[in-house]
C-alpha atoms as a PDB file:
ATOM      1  CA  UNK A   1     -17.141  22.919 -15.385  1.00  0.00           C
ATOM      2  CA  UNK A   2     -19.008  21.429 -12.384  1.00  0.00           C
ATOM      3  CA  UNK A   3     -18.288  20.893  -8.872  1.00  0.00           C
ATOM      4  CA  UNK A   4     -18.252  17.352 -10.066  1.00  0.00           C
ATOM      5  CA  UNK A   5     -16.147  16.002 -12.595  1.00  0.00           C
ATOM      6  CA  UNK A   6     -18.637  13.805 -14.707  1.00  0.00           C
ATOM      7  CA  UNK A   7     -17.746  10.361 -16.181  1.00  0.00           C
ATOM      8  CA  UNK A   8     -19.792   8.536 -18.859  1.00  0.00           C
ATOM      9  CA  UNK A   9     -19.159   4.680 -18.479  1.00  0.00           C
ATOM     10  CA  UNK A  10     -20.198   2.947 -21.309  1.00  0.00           C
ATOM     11  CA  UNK A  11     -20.050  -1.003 -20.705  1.00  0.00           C
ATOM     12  CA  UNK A  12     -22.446  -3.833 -21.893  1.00  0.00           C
ATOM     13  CA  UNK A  13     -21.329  -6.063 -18.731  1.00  0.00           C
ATOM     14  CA  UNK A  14     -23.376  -4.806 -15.679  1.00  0.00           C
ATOM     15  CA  UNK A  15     -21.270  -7.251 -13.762  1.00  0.00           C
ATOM     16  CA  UNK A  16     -18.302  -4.716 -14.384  1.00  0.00           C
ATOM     17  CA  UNK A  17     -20.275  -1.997 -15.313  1.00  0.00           C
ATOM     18  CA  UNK A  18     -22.598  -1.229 -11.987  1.00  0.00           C
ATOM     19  CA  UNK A  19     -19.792  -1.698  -8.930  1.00  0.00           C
ATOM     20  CA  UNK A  20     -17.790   0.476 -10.827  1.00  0.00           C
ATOM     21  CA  UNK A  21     -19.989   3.063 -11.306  1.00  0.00           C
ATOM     22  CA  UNK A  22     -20.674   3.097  -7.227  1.00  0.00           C
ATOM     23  CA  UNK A  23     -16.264   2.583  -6.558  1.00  0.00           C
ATOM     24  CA  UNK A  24     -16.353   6.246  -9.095  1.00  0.00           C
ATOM     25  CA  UNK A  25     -19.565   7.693  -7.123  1.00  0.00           C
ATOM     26  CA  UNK A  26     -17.466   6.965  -3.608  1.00  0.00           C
ATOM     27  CA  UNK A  27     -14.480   8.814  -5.024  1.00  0.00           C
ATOM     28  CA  UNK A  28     -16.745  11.678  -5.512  1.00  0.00           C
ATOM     29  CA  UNK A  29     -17.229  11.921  -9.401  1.00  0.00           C
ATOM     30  CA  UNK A  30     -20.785  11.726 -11.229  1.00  0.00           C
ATOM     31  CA  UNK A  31     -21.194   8.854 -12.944  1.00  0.00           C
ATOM     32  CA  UNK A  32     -24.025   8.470 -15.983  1.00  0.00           C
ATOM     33  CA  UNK A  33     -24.209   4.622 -17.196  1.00  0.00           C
ATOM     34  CA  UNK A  34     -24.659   3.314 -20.812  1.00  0.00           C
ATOM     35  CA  UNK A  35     -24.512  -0.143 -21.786  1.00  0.00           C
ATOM     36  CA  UNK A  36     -24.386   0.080 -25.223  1.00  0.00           C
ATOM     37  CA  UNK A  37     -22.939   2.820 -27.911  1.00  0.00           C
ATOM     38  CA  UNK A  38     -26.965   4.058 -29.026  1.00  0.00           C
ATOM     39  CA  UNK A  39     -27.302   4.772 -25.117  1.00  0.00           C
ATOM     40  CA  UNK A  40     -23.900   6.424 -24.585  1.00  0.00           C
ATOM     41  CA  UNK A  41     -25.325   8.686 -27.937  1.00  0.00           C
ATOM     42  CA  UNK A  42     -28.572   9.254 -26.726  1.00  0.00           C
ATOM     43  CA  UNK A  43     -26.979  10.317 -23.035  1.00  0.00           C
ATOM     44  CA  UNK A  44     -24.446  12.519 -25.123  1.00  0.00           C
ATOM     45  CA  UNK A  45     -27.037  14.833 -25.991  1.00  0.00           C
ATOM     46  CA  UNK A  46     -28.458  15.717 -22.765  1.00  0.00           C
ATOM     47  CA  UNK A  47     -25.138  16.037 -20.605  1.00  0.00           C
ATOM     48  CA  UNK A  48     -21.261  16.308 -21.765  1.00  0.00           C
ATOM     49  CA  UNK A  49     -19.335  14.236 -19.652  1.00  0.00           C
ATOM     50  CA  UNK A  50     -15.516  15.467 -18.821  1.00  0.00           C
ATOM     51  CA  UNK A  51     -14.272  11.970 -19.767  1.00  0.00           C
ATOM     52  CA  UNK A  52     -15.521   8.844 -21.564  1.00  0.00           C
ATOM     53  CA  UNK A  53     -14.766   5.383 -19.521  1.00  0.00           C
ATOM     54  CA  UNK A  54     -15.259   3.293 -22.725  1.00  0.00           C
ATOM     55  CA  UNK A  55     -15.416  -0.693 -23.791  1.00  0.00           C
ATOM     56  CA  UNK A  56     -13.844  -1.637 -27.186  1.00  0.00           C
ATOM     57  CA  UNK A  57     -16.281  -4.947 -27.456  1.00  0.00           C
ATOM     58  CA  UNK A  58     -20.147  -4.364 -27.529  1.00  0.00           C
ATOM     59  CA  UNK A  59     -23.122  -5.860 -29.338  1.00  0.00           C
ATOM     60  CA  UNK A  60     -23.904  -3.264 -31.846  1.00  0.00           C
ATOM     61  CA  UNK A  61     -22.130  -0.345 -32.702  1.00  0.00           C
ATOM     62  CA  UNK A  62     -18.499  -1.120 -31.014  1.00  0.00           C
ATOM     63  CA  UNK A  63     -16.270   1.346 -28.774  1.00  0.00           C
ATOM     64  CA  UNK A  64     -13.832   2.345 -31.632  1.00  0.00           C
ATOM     65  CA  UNK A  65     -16.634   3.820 -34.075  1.00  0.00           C
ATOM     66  CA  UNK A  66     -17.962   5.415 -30.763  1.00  0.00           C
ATOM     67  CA  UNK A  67     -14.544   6.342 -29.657  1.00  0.00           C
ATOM     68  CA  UNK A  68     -13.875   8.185 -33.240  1.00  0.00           C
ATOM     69  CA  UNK A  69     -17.322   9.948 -32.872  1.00  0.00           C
ATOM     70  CA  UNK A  70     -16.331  11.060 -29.393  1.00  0.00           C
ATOM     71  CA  UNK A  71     -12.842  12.828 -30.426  1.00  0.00           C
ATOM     72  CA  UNK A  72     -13.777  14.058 -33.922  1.00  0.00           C
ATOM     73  CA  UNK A  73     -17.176  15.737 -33.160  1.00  0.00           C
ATOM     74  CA  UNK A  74     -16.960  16.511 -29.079  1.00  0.00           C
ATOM     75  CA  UNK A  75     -13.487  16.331 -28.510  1.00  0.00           C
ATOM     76  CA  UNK A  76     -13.797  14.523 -25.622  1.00  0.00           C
ATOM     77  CA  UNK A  77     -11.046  12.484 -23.897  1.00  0.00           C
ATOM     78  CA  UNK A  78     -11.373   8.468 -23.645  1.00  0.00           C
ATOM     79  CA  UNK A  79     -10.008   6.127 -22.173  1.00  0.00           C
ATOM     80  CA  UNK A  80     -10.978   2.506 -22.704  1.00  0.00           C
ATOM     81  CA  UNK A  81     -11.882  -0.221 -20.894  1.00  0.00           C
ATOM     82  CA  UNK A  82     -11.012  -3.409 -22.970  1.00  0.00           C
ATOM     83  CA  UNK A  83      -9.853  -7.489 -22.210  1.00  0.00           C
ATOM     84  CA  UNK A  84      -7.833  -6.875 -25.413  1.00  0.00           C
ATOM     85  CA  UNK A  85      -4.864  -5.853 -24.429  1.00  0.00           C
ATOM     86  CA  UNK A  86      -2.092  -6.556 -27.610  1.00  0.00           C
ATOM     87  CA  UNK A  87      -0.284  -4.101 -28.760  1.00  0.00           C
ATOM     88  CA  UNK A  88      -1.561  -4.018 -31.814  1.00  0.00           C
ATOM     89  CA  UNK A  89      -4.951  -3.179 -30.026  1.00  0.00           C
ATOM     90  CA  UNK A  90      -3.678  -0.530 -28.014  1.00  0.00           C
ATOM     91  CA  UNK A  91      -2.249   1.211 -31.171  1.00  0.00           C
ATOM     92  CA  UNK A  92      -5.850   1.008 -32.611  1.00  0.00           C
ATOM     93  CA  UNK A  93      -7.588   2.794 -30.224  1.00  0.00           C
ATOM     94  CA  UNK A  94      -4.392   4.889 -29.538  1.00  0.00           C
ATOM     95  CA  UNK A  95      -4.390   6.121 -33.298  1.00  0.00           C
ATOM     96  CA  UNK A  96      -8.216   6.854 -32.787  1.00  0.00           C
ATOM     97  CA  UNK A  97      -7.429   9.141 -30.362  1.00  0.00           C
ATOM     98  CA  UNK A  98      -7.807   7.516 -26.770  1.00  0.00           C
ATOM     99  CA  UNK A  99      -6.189   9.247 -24.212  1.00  0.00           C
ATOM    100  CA  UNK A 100      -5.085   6.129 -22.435  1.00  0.00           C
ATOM    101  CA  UNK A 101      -5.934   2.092 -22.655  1.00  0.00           C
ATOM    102  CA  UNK A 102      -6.753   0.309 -19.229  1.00  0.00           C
ATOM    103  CA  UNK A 103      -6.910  -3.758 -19.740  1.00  0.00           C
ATOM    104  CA  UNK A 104      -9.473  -5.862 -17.918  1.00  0.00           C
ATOM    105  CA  UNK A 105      -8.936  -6.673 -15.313  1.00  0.00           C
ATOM    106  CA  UNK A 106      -7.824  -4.078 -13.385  1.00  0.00           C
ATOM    107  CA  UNK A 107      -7.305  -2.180 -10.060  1.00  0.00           C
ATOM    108  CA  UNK A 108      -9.899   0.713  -9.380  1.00  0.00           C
ATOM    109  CA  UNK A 109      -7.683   2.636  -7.844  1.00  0.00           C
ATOM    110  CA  UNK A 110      -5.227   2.830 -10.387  1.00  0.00           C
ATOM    111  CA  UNK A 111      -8.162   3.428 -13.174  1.00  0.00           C
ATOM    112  CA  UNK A 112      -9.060   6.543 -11.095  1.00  0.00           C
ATOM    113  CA  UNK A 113      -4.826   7.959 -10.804  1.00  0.00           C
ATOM    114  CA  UNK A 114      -5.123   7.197 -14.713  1.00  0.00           C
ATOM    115  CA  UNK A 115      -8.448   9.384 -15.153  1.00  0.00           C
ATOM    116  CA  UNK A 116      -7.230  12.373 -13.063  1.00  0.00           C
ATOM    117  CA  UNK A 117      -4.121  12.191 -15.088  1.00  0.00           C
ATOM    118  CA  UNK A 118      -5.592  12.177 -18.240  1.00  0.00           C
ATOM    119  CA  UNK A 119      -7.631  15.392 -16.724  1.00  0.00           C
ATOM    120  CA  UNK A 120      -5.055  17.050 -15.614  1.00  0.00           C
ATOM    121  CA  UNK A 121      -3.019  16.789 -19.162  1.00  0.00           C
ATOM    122  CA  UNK A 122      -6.430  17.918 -20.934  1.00  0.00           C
ATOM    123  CA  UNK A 123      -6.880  20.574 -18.987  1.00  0.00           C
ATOM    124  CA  UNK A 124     -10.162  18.942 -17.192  1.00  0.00           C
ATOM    125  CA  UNK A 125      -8.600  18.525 -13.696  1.00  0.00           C
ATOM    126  CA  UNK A 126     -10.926  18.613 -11.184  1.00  0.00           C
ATOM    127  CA  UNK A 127     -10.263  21.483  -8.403  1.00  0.00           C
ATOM    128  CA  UNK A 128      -8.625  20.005  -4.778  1.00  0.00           C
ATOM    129  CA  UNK A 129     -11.957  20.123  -3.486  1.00  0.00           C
ATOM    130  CA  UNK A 130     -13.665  17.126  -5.745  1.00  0.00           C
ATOM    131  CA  UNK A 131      -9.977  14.932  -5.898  1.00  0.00           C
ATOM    132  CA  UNK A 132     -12.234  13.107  -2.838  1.00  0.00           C
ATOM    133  CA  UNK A 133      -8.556  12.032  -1.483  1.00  0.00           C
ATOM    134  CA  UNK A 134      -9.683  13.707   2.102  1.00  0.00           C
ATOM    135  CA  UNK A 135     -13.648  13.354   1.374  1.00  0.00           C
ATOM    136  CA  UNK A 136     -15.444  11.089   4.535  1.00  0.00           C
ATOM    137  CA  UNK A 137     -16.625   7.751   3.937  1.00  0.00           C
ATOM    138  CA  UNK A 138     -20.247   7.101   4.888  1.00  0.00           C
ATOM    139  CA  UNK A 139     -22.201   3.991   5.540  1.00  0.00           C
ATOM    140  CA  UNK A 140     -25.053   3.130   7.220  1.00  0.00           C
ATOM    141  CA  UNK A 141     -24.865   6.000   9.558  1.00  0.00           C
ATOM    142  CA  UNK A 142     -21.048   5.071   9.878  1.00  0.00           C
ATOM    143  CA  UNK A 143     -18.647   7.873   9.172  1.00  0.00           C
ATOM    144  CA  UNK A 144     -14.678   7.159   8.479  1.00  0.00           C
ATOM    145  CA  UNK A 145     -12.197   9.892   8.508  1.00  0.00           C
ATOM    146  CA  UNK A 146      -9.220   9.053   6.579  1.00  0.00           C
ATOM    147  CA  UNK A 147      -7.246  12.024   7.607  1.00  0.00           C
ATOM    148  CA  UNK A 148      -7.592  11.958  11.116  1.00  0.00           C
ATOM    149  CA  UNK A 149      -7.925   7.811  11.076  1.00  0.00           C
ATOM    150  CA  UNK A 150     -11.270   8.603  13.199  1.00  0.00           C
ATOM    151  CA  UNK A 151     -14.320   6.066  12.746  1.00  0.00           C
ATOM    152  CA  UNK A 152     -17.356   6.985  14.582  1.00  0.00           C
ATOM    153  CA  UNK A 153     -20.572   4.815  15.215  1.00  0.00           C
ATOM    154  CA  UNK A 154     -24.262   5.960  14.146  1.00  0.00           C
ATOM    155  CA  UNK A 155     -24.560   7.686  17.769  1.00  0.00           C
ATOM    156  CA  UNK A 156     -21.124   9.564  16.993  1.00  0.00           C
ATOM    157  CA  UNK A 157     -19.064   7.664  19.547  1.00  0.00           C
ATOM    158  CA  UNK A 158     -15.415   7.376  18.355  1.00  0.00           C
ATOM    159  CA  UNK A 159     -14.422   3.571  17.805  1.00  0.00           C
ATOM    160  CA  UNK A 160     -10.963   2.865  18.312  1.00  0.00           C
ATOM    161  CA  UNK A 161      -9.186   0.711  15.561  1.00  0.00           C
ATOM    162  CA  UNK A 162      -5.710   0.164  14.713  1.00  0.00           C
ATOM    163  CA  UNK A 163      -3.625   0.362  11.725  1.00  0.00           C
ATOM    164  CA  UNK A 164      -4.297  -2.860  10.528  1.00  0.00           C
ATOM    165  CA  UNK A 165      -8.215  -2.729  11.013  1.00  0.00           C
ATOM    166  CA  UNK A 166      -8.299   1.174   9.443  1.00  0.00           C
ATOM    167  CA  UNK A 167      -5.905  -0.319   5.734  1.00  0.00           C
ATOM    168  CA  UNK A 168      -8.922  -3.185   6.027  1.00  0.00           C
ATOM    169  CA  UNK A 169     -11.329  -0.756   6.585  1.00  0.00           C
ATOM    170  CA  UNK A 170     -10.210   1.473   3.845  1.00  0.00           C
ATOM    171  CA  UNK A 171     -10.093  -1.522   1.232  1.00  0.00           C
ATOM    172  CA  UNK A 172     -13.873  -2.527   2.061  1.00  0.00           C
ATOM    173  CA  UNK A 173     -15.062   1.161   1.460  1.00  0.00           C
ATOM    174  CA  UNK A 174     -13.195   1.611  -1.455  1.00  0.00           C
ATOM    175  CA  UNK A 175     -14.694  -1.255  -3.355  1.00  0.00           C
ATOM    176  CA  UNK A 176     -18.184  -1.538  -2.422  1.00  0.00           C
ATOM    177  CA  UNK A 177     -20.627  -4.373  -3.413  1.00  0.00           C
ATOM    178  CA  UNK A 178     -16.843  -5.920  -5.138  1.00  0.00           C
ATOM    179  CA  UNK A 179     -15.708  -9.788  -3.907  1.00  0.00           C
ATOM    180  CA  UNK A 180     -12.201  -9.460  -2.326  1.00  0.00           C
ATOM    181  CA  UNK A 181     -10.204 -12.256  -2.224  1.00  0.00           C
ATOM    182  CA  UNK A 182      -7.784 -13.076   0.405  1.00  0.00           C
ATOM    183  CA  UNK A 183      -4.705 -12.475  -1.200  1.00  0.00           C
ATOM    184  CA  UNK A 184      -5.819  -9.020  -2.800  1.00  0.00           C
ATOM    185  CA  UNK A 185      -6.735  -8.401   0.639  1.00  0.00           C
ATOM    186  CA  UNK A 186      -3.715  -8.952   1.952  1.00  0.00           C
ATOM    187  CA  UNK A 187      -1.716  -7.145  -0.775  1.00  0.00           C
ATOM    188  CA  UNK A 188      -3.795  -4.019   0.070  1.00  0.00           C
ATOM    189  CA  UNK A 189      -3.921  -4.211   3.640  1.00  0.00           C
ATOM    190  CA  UNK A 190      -0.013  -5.165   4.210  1.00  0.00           C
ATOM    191  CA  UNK A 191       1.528  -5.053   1.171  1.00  0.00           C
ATOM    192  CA  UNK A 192       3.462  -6.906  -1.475  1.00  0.00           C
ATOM    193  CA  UNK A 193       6.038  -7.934   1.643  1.00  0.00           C
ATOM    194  CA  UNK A 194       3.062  -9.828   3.602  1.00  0.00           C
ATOM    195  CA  UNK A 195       3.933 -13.636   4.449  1.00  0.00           C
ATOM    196  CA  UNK A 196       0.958 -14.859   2.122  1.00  0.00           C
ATOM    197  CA  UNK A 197      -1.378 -16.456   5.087  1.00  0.00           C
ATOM    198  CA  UNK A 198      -4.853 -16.893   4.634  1.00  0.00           C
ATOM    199  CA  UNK A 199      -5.561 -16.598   8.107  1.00  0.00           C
ATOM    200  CA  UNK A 200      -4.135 -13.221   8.606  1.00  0.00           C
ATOM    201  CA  UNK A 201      -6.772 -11.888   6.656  1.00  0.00           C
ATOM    202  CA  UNK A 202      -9.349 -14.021   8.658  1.00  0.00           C
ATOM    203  CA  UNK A 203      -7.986 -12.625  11.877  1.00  0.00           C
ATOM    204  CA  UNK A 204      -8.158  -9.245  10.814  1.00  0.00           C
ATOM    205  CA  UNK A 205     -12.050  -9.329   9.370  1.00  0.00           C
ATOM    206  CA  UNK A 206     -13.035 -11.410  12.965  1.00  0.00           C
ATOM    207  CA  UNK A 207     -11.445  -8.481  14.762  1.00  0.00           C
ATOM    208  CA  UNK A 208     -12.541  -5.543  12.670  1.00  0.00           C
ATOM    209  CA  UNK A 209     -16.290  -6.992  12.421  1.00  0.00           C
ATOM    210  CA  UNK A 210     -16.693  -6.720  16.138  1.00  0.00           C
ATOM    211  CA  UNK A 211     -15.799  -3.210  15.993  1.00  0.00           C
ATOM    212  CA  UNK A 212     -18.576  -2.232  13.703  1.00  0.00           C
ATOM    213  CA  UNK A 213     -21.061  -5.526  13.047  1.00  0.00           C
ATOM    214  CA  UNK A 214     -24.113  -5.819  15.718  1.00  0.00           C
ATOM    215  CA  UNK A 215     -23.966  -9.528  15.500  1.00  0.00           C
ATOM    216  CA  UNK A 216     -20.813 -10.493  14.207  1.00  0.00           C
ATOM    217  CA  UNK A 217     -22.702 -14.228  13.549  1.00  0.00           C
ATOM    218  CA  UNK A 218     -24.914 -12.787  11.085  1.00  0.00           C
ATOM    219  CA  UNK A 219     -22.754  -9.970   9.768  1.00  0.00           C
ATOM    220  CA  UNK A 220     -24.158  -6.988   8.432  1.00  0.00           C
ATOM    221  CA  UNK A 221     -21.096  -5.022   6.259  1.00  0.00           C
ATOM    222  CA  UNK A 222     -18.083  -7.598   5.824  1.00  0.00           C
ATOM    223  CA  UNK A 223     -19.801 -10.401   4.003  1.00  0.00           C
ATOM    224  CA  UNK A 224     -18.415 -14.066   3.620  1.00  0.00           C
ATOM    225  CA  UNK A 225     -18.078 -15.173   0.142  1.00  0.00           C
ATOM    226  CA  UNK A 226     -17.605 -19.281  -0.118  1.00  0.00           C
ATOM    227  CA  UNK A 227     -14.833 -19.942  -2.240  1.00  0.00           C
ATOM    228  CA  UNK A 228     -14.405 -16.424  -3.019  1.00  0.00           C
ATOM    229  CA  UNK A 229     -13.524 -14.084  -0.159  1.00  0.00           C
ATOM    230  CA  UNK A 230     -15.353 -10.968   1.284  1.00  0.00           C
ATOM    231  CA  UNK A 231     -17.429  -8.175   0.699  1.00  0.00           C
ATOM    232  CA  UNK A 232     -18.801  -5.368   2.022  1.00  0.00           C
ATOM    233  CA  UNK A 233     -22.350  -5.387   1.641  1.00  0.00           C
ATOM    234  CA  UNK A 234     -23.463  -1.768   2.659  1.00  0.00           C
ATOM    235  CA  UNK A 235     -23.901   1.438   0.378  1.00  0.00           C
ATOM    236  CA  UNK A 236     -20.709   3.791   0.787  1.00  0.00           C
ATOM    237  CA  UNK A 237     -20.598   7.256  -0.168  1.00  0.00           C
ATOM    238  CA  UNK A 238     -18.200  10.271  -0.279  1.00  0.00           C
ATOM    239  CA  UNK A 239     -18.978  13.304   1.382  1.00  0.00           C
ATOM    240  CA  UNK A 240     -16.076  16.509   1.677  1.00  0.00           C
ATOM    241  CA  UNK A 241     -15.091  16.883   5.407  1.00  0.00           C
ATOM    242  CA  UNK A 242     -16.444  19.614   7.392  1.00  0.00           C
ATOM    243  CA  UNK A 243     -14.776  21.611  10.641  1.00  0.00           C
ATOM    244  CA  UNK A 244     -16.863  19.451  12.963  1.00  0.00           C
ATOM    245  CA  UNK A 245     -15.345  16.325  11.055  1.00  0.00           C
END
């Protein structure tokens, strides 16, 4: 196995399919893309993936006939990625040998706990090092510590932010490019206990963009979506922490 524990996402929807792929990439797996079953095929014989994120409904061949190819001739484990979620679909792609069934939508976070677990029971568990728990986050010269709570500017200067502004923080970087609406926001940053108040939320972007935005008029990173919410507009990646971390 490699230092990386590779994923093969095979989606037609690039709307689902590409942030995604980055929210894996930032949790420090490799991620290979397919939008369709031939491409998944054709990507199947250069590189074997350690798990197979897979959609049930695609033009062409569909994820089930994939999904039977998958366990019968590479024993690979699966776990799909469907908007069907009945019962009597789960037992479908259950029966075919998925290793678990993850409805649309969903929380990335949870999608990830449900990967390593399915890893872990197939004997596929990535080593402490690549779990990415501890890794750094990295943006724009921007570098976030989650174990020591540090964030430090481009020129290395330590930025001091509170709780509050690190759970924001934290819930930007771990969904990239992704639209966050207020009340996911808050549900992430405070929790399900959180008087719902739109404002909060408001409060604590205005406060935590002029801690790391230049112009916090024209903002850089924390992006306001009419109608919709936020979103961080920079590239984030992983990277494991060092001693001089």
């Amino acid at each position: 196995m490699s230092d990386y524990t590779s994923i093969l996402l095979v989606d037609d929807e690039p709307t689902l399919r590409e942030p995604l792929a980055e929210y894996l990439s930032g949790q420090g797996f490799a991620v290979t893309e397919a939008a369709s079953a031939a491409s998944a095929r054709t990507e199947l014989t250069r590189n074997q993936p350690d798990i197979v994120l897979l959609d049930i409904m695609m033009p062409g061949e569909d994820g089930l006939s994939l999904c039977r190819h998958l366990v019968e001739t590479q024993k690979l484990p699966v776990i799909f990625l469907t908007a069907r979620g009945e019962p009597t679909d789960r037992i479908v792609g259950l029966e075919l040998g998925a290793d678990d069934y993850v409805v649309k939508p969903f929380e990335p976070r949870e999608l990830v706990a449900r990967i390593r677990t399915v890893l872990r029971r197939v004997g596929r568990a990535p080593s402490p090092s690549t779990q990415a728990e501890d890794w750094l986050y990295e943006f724009e010269g921007w570098r976030l510590d989650p174990l020591k709570r540090k964030l430090s500017d481009p020129g290395g200067v330590t930025i001091p932010i509170s709780t509050a502004e690190y759970r924001l923080l934290r819930a930007f970087l771990d969904n990239p490019k992704s639209v966050l609406d207020r009340d996911r926001l808050l549900d992430m940053v405070q929790g399900r206990t959180a008087h719902l108040f739109d404002r909060a939320v408001d409060n604590q972007v205005s406060r935590l963009r002029r801690k790391i935005e230049t112009d916090t008029r024209n903002p850089q990173f924390i992006q306001t979506v009419r109608g919709g919410g936020y979103r961080f507009a920079a590239q984030v990646s992983r990277t494991p922490p060092t001693d001089e971390a």
